[in-house]
C-alpha atoms as a PDB file:
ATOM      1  CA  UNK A   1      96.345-136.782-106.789  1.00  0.00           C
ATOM      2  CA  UNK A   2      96.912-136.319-102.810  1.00  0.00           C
ATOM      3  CA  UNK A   3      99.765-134.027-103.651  1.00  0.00           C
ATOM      4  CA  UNK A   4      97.940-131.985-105.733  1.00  0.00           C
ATOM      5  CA  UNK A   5      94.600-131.975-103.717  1.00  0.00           C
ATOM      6  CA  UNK A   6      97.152-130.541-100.756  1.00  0.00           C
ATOM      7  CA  UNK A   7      97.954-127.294-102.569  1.00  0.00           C
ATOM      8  CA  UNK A   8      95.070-126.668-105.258  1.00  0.00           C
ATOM      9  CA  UNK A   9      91.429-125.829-104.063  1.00  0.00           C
ATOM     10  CA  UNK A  10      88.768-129.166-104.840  1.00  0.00           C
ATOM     11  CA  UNK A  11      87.580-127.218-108.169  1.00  0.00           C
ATOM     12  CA  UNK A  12      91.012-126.727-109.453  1.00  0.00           C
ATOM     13  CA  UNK A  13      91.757-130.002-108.466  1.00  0.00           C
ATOM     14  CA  UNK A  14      88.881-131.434-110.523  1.00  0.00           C
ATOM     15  CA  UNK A  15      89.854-129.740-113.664  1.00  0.00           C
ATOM     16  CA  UNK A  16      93.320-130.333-114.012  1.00  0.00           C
ATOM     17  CA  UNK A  17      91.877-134.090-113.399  1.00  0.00           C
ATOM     18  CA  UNK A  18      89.729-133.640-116.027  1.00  0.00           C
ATOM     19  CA  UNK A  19      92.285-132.755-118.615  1.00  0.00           C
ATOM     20  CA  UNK A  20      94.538-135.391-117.124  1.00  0.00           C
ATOM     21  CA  UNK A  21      91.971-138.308-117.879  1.00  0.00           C
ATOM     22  CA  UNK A  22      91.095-136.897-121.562  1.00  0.00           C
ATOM     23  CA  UNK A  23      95.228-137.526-122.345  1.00  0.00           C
ATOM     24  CA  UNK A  24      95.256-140.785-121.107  1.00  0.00           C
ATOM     25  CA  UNK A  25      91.877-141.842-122.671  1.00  0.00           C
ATOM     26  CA  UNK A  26      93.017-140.741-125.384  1.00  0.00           C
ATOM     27  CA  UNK A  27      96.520-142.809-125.198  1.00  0.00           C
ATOM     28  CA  UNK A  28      94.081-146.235-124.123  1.00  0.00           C
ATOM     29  CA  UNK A  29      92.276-145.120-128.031  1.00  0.00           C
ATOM     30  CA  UNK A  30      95.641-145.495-129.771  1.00  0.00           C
ATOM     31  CA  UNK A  31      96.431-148.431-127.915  1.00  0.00           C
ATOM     32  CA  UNK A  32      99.741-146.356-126.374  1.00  0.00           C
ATOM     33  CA  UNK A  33      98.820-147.786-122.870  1.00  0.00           C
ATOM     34  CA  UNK A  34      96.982-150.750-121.280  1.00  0.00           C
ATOM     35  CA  UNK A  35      94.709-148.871-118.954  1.00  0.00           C
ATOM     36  CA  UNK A  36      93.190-145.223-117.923  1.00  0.00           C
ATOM     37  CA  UNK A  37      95.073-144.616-114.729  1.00  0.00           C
ATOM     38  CA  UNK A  38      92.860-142.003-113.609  1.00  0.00           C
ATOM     39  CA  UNK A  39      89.830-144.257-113.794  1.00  0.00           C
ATOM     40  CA  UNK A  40      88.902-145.213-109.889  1.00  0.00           C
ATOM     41  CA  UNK A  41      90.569-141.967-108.188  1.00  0.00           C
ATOM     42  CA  UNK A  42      88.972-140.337-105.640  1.00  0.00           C
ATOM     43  CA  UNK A  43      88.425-136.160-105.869  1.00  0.00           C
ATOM     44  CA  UNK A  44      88.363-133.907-103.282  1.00  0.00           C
ATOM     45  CA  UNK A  45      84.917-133.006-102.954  1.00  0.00           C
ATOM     46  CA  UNK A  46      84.330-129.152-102.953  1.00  0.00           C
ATOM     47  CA  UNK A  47      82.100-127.686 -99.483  1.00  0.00           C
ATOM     48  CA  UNK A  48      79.203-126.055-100.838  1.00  0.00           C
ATOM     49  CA  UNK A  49      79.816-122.061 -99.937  1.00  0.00           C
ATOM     50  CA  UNK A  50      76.955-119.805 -99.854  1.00  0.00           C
ATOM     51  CA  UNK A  51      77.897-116.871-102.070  1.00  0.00           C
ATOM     52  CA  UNK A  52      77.152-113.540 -99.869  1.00  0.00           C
ATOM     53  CA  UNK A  53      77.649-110.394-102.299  1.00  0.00           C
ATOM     54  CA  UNK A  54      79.811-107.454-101.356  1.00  0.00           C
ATOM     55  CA  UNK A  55      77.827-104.385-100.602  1.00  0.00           C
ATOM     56  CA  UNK A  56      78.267-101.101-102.921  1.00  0.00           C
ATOM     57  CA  UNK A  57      79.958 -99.456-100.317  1.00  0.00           C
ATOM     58  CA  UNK A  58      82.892-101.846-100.165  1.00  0.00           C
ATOM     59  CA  UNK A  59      83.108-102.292-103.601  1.00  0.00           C
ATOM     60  CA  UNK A  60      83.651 -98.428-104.458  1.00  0.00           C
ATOM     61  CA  UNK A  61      86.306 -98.790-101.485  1.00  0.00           C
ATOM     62  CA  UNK A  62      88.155-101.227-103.068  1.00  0.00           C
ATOM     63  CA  UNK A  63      87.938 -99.521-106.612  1.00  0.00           C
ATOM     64  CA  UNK A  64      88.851 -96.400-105.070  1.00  0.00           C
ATOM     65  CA  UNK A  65      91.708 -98.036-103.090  1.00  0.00           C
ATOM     66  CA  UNK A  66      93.336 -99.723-105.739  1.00  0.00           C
ATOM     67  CA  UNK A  67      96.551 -98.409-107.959  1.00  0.00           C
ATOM     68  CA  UNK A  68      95.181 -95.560-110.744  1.00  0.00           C
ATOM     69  CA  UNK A  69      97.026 -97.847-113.196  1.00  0.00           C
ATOM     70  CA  UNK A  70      94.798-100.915-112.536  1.00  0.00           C
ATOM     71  CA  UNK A  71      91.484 -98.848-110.860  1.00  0.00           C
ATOM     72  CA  UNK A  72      89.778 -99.717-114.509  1.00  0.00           C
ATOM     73  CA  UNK A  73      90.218-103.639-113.129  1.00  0.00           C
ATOM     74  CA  UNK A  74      87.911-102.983-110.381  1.00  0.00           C
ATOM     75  CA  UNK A  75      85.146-101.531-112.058  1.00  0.00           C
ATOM     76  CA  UNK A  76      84.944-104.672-114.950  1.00  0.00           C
ATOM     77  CA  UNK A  77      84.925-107.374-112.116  1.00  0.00           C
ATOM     78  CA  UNK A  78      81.821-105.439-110.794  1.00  0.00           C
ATOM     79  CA  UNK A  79      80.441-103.513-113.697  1.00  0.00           C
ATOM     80  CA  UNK A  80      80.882-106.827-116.139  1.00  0.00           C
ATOM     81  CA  UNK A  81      81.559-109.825-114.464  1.00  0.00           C
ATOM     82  CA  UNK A  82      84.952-110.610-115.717  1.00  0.00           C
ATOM     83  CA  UNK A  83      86.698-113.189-114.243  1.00  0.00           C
ATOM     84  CA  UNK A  84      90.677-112.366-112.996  1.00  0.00           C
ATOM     85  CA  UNK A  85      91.626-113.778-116.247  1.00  0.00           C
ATOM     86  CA  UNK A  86      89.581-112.247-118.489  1.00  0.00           C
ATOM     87  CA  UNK A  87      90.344-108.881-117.373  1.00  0.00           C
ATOM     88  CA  UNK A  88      93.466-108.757-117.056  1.00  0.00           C
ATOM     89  CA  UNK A  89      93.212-109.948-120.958  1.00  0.00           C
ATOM     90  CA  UNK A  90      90.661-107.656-122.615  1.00  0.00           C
ATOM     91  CA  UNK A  91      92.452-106.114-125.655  1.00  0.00           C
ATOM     92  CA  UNK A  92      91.535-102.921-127.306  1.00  0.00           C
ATOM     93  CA  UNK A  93      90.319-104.050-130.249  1.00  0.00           C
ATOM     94  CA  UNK A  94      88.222-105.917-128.035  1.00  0.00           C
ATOM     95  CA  UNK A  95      86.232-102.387-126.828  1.00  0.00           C
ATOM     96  CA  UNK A  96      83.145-101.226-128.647  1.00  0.00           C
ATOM     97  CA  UNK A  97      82.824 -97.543-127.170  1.00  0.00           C
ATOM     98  CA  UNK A  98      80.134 -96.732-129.855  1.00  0.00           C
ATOM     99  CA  UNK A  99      78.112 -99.652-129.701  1.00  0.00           C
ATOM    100  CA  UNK A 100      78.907 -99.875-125.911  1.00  0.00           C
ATOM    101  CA  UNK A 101      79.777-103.376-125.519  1.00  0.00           C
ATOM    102  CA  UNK A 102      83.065-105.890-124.892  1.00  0.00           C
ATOM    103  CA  UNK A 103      83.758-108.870-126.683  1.00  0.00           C
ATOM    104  CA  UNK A 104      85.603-111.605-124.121  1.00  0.00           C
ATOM    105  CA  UNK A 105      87.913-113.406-126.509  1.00  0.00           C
ATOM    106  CA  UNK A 106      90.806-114.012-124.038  1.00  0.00           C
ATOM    107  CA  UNK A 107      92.192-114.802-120.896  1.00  0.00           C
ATOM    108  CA  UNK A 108      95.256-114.241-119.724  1.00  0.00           C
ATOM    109  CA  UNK A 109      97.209-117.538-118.671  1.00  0.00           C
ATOM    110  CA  UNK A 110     100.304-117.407-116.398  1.00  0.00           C
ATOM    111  CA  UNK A 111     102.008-120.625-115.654  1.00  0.00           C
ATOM    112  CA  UNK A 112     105.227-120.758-113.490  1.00  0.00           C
ATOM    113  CA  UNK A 113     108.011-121.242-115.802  1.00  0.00           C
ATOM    114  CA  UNK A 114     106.326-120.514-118.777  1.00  0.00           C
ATOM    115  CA  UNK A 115     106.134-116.993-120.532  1.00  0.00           C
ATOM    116  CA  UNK A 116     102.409-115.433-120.161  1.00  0.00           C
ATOM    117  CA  UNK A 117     100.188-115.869-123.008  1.00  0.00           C
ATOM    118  CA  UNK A 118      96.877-114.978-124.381  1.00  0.00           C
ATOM    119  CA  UNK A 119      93.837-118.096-125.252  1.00  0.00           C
ATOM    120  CA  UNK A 120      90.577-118.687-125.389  1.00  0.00           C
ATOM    121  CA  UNK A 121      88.296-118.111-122.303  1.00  0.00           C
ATOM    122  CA  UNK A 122      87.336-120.945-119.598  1.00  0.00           C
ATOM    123  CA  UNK A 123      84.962-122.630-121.408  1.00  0.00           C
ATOM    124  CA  UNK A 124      82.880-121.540-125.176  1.00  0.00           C
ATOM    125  CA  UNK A 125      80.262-120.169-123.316  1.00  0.00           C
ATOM    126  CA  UNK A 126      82.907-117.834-121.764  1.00  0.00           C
ATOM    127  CA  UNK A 127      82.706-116.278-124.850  1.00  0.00           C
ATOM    128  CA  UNK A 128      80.489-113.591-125.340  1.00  0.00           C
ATOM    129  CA  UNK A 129      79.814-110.195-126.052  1.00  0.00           C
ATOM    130  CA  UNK A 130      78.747-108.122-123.176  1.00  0.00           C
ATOM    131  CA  UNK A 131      77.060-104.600-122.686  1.00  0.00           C
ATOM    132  CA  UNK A 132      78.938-102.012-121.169  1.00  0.00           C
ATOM    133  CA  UNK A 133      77.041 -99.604-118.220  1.00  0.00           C
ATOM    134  CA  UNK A 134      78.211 -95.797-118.760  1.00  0.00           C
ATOM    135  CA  UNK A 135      80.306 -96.483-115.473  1.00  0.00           C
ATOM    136  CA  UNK A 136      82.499 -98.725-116.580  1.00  0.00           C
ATOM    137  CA  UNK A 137      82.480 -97.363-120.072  1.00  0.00           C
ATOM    138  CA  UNK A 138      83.746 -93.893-118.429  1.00  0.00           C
ATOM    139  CA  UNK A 139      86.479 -95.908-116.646  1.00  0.00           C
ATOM    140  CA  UNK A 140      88.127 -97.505-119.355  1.00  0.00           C
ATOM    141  CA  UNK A 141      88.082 -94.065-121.171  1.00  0.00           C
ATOM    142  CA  UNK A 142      89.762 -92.608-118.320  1.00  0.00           C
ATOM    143  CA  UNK A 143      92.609 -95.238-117.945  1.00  0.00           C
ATOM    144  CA  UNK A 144      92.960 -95.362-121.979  1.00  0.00           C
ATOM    145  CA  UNK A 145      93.563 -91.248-121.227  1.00  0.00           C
ATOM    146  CA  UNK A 146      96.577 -91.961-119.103  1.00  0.00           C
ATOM    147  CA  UNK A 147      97.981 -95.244-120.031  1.00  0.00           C
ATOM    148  CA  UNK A 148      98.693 -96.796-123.468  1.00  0.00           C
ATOM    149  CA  UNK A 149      97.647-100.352-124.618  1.00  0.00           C
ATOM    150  CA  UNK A 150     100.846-103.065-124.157  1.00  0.00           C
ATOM    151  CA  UNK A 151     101.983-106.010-125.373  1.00  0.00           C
ATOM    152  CA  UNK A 152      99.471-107.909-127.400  1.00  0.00           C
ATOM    153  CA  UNK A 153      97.202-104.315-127.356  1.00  0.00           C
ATOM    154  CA  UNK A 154      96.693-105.201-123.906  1.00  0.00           C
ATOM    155  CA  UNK A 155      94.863-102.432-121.485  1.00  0.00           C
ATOM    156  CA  UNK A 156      96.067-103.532-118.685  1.00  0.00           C
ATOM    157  CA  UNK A 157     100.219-103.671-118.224  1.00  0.00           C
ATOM    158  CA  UNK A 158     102.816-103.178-115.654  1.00  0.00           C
ATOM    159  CA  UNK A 159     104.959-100.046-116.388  1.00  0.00           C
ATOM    160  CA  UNK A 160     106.923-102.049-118.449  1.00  0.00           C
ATOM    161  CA  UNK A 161     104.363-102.808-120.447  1.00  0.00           C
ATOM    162  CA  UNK A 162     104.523-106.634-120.002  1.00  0.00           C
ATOM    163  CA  UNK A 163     101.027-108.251-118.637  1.00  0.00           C
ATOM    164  CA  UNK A 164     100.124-108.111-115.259  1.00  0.00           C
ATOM    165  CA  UNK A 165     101.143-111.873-114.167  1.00  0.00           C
ATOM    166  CA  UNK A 166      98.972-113.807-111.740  1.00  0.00           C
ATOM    167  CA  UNK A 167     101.559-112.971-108.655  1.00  0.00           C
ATOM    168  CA  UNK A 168     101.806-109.597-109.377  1.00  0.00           C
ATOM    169  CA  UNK A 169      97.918-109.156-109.189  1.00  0.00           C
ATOM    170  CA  UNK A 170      97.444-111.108-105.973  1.00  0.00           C
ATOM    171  CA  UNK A 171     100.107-108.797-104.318  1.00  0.00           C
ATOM    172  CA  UNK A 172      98.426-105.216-105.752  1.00  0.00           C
ATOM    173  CA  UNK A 173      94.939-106.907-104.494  1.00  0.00           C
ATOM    174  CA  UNK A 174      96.044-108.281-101.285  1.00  0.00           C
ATOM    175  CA  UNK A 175      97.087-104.269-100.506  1.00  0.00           C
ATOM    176  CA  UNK A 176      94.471-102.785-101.968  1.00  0.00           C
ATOM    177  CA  UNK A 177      92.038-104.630 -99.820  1.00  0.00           C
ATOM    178  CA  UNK A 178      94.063-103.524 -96.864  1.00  0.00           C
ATOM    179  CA  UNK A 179      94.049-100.189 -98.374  1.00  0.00           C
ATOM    180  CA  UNK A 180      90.159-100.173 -98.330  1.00  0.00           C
ATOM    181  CA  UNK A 181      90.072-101.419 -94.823  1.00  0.00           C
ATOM    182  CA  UNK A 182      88.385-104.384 -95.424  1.00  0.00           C
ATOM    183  CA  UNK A 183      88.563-107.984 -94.110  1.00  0.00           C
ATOM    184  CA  UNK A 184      91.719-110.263 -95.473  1.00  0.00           C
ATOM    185  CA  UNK A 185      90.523-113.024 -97.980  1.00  0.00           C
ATOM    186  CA  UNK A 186      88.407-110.924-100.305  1.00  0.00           C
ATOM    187  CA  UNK A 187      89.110-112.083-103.994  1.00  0.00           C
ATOM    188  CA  UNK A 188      88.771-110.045-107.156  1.00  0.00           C
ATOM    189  CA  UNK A 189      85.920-113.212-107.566  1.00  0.00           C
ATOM    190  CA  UNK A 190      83.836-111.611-105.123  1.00  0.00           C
ATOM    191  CA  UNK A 191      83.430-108.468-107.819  1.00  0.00           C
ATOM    192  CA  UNK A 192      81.848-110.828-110.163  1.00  0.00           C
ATOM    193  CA  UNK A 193      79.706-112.317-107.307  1.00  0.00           C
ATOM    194  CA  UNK A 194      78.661-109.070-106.819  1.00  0.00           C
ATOM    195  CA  UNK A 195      78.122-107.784-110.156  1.00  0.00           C
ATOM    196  CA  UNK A 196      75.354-111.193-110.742  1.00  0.00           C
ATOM    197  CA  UNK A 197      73.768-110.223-107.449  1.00  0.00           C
ATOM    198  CA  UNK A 198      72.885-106.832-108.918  1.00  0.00           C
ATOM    199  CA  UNK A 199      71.441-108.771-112.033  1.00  0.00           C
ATOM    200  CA  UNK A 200      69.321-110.640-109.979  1.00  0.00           C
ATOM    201  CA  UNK A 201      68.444-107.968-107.294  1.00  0.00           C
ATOM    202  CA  UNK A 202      67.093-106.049-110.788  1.00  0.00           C
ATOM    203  CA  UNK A 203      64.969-108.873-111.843  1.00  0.00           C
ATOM    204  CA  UNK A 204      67.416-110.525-114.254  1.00  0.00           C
ATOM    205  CA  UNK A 205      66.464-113.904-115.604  1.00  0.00           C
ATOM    206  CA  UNK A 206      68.448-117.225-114.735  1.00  0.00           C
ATOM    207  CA  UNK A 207      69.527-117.449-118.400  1.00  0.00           C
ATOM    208  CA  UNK A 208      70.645-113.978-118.736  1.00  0.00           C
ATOM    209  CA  UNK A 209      72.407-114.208-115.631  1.00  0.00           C
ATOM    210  CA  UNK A 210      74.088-117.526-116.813  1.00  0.00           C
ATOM    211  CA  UNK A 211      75.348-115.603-120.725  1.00  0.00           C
ATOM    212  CA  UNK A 212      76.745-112.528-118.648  1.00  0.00           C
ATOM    213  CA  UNK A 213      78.458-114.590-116.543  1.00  0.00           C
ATOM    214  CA  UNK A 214      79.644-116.973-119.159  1.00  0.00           C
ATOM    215  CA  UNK A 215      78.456-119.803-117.460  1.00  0.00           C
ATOM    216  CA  UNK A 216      78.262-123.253-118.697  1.00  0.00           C
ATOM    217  CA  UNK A 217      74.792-124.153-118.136  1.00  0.00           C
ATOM    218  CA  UNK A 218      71.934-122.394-116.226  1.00  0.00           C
ATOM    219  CA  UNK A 219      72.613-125.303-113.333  1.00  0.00           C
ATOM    220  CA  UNK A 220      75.725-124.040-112.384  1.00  0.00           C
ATOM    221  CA  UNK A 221      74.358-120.499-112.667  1.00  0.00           C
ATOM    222  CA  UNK A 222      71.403-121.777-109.939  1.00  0.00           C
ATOM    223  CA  UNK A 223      74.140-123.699-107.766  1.00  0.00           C
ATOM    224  CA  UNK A 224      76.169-120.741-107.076  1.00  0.00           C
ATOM    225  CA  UNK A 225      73.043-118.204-106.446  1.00  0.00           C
ATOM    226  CA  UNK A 226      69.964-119.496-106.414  1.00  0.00           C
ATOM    227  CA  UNK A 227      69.838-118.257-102.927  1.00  0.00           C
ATOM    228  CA  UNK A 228      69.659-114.760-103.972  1.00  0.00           C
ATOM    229  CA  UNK A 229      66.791-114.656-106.036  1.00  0.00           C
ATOM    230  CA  UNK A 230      63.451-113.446-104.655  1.00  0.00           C
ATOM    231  CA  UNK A 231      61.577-116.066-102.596  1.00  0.00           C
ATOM    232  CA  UNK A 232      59.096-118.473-104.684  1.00  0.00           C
ATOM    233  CA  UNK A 233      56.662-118.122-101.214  1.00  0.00           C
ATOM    234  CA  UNK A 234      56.369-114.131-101.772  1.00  0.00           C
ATOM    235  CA  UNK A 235      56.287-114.339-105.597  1.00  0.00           C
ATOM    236  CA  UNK A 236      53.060-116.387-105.188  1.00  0.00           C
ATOM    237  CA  UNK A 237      51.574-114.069-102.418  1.00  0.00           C
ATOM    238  CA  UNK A 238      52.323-111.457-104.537  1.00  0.00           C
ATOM    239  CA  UNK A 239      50.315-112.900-107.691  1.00  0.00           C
ATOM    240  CA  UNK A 240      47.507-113.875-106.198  1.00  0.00           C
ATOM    241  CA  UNK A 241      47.127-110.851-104.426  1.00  0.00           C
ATOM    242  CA  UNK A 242      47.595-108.524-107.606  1.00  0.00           C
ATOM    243  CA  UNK A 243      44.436-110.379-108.798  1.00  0.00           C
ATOM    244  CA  UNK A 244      42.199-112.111-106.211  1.00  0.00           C
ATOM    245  CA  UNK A 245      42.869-109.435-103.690  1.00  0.00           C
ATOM    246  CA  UNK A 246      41.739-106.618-106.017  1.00  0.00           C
ATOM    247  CA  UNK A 247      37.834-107.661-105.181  1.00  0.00           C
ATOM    248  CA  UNK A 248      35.247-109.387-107.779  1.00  0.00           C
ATOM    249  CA  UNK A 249      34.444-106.661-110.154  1.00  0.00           C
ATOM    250  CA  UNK A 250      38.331-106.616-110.930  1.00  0.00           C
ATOM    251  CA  UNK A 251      38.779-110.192-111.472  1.00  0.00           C
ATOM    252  CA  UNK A 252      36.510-110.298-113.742  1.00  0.00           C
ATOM    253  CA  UNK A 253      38.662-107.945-116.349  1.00  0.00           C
ATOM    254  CA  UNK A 254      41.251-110.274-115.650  1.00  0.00           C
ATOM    255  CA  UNK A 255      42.005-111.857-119.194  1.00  0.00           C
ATOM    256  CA  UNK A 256      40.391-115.360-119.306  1.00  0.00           C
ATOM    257  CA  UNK A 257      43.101-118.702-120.754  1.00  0.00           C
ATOM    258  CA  UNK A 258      41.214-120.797-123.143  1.00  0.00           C
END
């Protein structure tokens, strides 16, 4: 794996090792080989990285300063969450403008020597039908007004109408962030950070967080922002105060527990 570990971040690392071990467990179950040869190996362990949200004034820069044709990108990494991926796969039929709402069925997967394809999200929680704010609603209007649905019903295309591959993203991003005068090493990820920081900053639960995000379980959810929700400390100042500051005659109205 210290090939691999020298190119791919820990986490991608970790998941291609993943699938690697499930083929050859499976080959030790049919007796095709002796041994597991991933059992033992060492993983590159992933540094925690505090997550600290865009502000709304550099994401509308960098929806403003990115290519009309993909400007409707933008605005679902902030206004839904979706991940690269998932965006860059959301089909039309996929689009509920009455009922408001987007049903993540696909990703888009590009592998180097391979032709692009549509298939299932990350993981089956990645699944999941999501409401749709007026703003973003508005936007994919708009780009549906000037740009027809591709291969696949696809929204977003190249001119050709082929998907828009990994690379070519990454290059259109890497200038648009220029474009919007921000610092280098912004990711289209740090849209979806921001989008859950706006859930929580609204008083979002952890579990509604987690199914918007499309999250696996509500730990990972806490691992990657517990830091933004309001402190436990001035939560509990706060309750007490609401009721033991108000002075005795209000306590007592206050509903007794059996």
């Amino acid at each position: 794996m210290r090939g691999l570990s020298d190119k791919l971040a820990p986490g991608s690392v970790q998941l291609v090792f993943q699938h690697t071990s499930a083929v050859f467990k499976a080959a030790q179950t049919d007796r095709m080989i002796a041994f597991n040869p991933c059992v033992g190996v060492k993983l590159p362990r992933a540094e925690p990285r505090q997550v600290v949200p865009l502000t709304t004034k550099q994401v509308l820069a960098l929806i403003d300063a990115m290519p009309e044709r993909y400007r409707a990108l933008g605005v679902l990494g902030a206004g839904a969450g979706l991940r690269q991926g998932e965006a860059a796969g959301v089909t039309l039929d996929e689009v509920d403008f009455l009922r408001r709402s987007l049903n993540v069925q696909h990703q888009l997967v590009c592998i180097v020597k391979q032709p692009d394809k549509l298939a299932p999200p990350k993981t089956d929680s990645s699944v999941r039908t999501l409401p749709l704010p007026d703003f973003v609603t508005s936007a994919l209007a708009r780009h549906l007004e000037c740009f027809e649905p591709g291969e696949w019903g696809l929204l977003f295309t190249q001119p050709s109408g082929r998907p828009v591959s990994r690379t070519r993203f990454s290059e259109l991003w890497r200038a648009t962030v220029t474009r919007a005068g921000l610092p280098a090493g912004l990711h289209y990820h740090d849209l979806r950070h921001y989008y859950a920081s706006l859930l929580i900053r609204h008083g979002e639960s952890v579990k509604t967080v987690q199914a918007r995000l499309g999250h696996a379980s509500a730990v990972e959810t806490l691992n990657t922002y517990s830091h933004l929700w309001p402190d436990s400390e001035d939560r509990t100042r706060t309750a007490i105060d609401a009721v033991l500051g108000a002075g005795p005659e209000d306590v007592a109205d206050v509903p007794r527990t059996s």
